[in-house]
PDB file of N, CA and C in Angstrom:
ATOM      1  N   UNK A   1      11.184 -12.566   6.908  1.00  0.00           N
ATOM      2  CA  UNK A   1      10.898 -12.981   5.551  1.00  0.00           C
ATOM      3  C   UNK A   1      12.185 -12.868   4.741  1.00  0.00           C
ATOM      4  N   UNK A   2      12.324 -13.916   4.001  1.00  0.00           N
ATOM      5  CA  UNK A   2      13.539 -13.869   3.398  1.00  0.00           C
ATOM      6  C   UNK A   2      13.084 -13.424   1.833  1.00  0.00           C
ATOM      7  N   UNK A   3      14.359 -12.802   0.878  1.00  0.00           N
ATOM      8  CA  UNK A   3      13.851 -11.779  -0.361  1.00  0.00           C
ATOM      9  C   UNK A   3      13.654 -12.555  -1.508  1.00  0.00           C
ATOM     10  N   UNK A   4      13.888 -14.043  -1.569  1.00  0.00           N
ATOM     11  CA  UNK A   4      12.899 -14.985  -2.363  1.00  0.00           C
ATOM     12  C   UNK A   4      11.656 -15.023  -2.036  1.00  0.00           C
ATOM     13  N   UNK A   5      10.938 -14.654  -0.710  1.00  0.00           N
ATOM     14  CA  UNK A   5       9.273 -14.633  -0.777  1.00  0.00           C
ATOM     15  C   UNK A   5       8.911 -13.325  -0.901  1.00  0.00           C
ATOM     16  N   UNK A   6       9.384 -12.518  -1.363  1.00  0.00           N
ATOM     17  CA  UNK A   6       8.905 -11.208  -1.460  1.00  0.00           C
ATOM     18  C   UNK A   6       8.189 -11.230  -2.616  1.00  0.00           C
ATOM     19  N   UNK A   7       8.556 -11.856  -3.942  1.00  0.00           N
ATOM     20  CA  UNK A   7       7.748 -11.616  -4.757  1.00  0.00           C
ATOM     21  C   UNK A   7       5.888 -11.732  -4.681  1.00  0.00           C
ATOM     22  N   UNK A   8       6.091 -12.912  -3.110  1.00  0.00           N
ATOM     23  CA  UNK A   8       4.734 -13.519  -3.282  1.00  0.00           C
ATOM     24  C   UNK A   8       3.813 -13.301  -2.202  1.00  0.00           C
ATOM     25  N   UNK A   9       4.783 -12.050  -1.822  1.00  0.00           N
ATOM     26  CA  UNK A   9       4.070 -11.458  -0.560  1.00  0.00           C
ATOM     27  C   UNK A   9       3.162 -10.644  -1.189  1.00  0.00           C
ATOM     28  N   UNK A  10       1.627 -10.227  -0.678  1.00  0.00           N
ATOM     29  CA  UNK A  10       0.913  -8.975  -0.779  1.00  0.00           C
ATOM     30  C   UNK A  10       0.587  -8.035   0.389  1.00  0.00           C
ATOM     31  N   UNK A  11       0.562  -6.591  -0.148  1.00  0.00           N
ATOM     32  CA  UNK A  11       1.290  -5.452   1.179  1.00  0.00           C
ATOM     33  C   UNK A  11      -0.409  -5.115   0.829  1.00  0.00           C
ATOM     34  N   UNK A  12      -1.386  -4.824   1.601  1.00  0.00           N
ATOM     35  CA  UNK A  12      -2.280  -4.547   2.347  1.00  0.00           C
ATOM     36  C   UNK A  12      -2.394  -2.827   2.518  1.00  0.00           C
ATOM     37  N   UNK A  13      -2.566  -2.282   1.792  1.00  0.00           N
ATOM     38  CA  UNK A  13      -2.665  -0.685   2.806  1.00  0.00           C
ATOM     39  C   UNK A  13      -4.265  -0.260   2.670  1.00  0.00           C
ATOM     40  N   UNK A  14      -4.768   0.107   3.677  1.00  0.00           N
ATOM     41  CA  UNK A  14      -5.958   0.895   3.808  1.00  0.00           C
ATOM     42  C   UNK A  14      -5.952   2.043   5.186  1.00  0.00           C
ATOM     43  N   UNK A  15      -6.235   2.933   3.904  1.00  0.00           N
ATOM     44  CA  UNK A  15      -6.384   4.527   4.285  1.00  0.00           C
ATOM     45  C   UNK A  15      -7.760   4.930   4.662  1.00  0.00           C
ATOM     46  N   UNK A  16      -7.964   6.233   5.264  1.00  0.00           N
ATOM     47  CA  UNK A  16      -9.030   6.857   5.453  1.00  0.00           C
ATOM     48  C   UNK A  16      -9.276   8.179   4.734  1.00  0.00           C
ATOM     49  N   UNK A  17      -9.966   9.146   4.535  1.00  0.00           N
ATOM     50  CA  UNK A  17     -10.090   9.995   3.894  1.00  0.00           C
ATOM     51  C   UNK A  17      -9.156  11.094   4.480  1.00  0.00           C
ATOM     52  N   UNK A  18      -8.757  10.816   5.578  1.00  0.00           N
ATOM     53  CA  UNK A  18      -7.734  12.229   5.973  1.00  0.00           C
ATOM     54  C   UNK A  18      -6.470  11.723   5.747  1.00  0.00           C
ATOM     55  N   UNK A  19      -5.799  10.628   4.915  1.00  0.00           N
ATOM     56  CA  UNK A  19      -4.610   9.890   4.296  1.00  0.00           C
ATOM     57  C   UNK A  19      -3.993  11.051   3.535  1.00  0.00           C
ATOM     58  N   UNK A  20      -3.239  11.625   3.229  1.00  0.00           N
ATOM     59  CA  UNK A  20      -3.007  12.309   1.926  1.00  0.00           C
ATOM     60  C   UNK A  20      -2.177  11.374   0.733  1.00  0.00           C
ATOM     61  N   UNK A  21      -2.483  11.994  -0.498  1.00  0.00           N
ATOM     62  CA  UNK A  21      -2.032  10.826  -1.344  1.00  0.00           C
ATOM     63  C   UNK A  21      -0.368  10.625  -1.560  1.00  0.00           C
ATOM     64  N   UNK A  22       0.282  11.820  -0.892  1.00  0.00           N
ATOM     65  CA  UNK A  22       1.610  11.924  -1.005  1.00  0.00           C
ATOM     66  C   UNK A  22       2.278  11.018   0.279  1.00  0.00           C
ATOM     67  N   UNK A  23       1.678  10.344   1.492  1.00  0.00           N
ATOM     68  CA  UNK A  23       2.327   9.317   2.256  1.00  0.00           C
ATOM     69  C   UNK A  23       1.582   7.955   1.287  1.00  0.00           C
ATOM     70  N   UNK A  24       0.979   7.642   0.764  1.00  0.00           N
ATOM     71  CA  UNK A  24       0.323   6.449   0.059  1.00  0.00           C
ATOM     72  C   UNK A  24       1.539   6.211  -1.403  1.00  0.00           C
ATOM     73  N   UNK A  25       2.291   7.336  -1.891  1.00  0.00           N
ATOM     74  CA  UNK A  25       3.072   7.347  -3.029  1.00  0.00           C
ATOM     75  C   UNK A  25       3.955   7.095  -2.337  1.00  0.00           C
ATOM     76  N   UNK A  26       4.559   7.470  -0.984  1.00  0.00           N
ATOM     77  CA  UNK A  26       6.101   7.381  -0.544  1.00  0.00           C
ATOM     78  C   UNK A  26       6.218   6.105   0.155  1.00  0.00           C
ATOM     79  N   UNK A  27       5.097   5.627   0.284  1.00  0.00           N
ATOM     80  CA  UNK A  27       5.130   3.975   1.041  1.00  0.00           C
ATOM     81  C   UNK A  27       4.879   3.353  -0.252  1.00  0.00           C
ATOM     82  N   UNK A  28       4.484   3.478  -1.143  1.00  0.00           N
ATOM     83  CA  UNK A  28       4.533   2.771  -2.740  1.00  0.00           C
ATOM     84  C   UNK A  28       5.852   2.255  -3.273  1.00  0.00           C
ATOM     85  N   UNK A  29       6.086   4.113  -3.415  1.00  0.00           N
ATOM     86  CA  UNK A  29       7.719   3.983  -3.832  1.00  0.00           C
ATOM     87  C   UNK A  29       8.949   2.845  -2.757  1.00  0.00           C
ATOM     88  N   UNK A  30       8.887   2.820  -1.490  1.00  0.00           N
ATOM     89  CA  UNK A  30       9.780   2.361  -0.514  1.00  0.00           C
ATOM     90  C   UNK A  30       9.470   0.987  -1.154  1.00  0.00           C
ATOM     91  N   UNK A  31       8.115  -0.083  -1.188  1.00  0.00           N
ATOM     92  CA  UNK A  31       7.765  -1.103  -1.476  1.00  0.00           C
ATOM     93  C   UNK A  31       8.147  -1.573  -2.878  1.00  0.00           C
ATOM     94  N   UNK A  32       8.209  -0.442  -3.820  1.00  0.00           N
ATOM     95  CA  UNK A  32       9.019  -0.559  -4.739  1.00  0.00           C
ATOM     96  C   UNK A  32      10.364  -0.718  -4.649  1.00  0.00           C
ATOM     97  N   UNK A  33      11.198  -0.491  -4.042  1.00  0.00           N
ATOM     98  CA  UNK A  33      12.941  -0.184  -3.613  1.00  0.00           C
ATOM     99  C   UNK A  33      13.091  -1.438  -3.354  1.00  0.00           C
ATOM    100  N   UNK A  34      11.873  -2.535  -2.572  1.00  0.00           N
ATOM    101  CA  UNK A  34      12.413  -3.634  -1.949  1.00  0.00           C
ATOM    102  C   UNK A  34      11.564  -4.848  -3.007  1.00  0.00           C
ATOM    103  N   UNK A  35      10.853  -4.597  -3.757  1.00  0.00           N
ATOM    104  CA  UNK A  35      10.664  -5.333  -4.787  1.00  0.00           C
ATOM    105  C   UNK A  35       9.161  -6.542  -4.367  1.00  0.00           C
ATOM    106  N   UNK A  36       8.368  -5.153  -3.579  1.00  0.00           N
ATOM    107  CA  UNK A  36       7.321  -6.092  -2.935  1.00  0.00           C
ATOM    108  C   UNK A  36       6.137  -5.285  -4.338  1.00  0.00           C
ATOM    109  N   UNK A  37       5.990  -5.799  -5.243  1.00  0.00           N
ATOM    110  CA  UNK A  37       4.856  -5.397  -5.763  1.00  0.00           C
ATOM    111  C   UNK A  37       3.485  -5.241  -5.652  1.00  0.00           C
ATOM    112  N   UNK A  38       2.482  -6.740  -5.261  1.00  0.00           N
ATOM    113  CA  UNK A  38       1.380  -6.731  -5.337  1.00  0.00           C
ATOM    114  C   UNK A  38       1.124  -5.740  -4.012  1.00  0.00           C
ATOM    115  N   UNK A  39       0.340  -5.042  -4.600  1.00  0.00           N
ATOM    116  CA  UNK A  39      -0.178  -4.235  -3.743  1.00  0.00           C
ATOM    117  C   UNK A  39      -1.744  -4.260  -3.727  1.00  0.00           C
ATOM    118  N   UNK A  40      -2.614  -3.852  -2.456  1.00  0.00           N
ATOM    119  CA  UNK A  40      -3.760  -4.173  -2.361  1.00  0.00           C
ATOM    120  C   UNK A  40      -4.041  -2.943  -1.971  1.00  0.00           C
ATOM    121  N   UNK A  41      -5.056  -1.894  -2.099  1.00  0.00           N
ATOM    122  CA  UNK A  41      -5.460  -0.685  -1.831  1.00  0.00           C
ATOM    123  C   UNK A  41      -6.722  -0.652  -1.140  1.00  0.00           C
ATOM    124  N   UNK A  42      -7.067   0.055  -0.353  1.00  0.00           N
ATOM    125  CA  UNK A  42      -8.802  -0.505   0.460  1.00  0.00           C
ATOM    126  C   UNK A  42      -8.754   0.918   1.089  1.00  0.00           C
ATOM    127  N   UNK A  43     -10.147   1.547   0.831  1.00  0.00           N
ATOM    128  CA  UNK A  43     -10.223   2.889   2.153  1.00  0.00           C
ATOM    129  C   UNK A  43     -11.971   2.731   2.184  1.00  0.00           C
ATOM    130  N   UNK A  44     -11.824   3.732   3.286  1.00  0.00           N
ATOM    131  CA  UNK A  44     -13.311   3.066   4.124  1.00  0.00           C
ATOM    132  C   UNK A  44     -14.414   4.011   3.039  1.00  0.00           C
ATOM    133  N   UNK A  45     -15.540   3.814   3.175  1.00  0.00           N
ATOM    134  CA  UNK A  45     -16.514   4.379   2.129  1.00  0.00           C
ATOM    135  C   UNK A  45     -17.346   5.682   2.676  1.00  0.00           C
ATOM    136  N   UNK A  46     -17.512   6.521   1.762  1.00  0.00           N
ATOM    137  CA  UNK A  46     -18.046   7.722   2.224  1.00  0.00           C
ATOM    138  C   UNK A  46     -19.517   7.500   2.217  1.00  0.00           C
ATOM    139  N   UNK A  47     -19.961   7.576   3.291  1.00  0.00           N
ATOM    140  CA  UNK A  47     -21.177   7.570   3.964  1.00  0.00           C
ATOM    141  C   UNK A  47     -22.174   8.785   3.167  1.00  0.00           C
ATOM    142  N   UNK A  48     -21.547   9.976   3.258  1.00  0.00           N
ATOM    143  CA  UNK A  48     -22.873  11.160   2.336  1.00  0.00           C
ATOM    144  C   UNK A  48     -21.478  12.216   1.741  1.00  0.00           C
ATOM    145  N   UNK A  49     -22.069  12.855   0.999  1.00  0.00           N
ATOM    146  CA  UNK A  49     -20.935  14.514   0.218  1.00  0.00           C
ATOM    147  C   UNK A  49     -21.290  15.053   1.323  1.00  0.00           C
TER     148      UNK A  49
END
């Protein structure tokens, strides 16, 4: 991918509940450094407390 389609790329991440939120901020931040913004967030759904 060349860094004219980056703007119009969207980055996909889905986590699970054992994710911690501090690798979800440091893959944020990196995607930030390279100027990929849209970001899409998705984690799987809790079934019961």
């Amino acid at each position: 991918m060349n860094e004219e389609d980056r703007p119009k790329m969207t980055i996909s991440i889905k986590a699970d509940k054992e994710t911690r939120m501090g690798i979800i901020n440091d893959i944020k931040q990196e995607l930030r450094a390279v100027s990929a913004l849209k970001i899409n967030y998705a984690a799987t759904q809790r079934t019961s407390l």
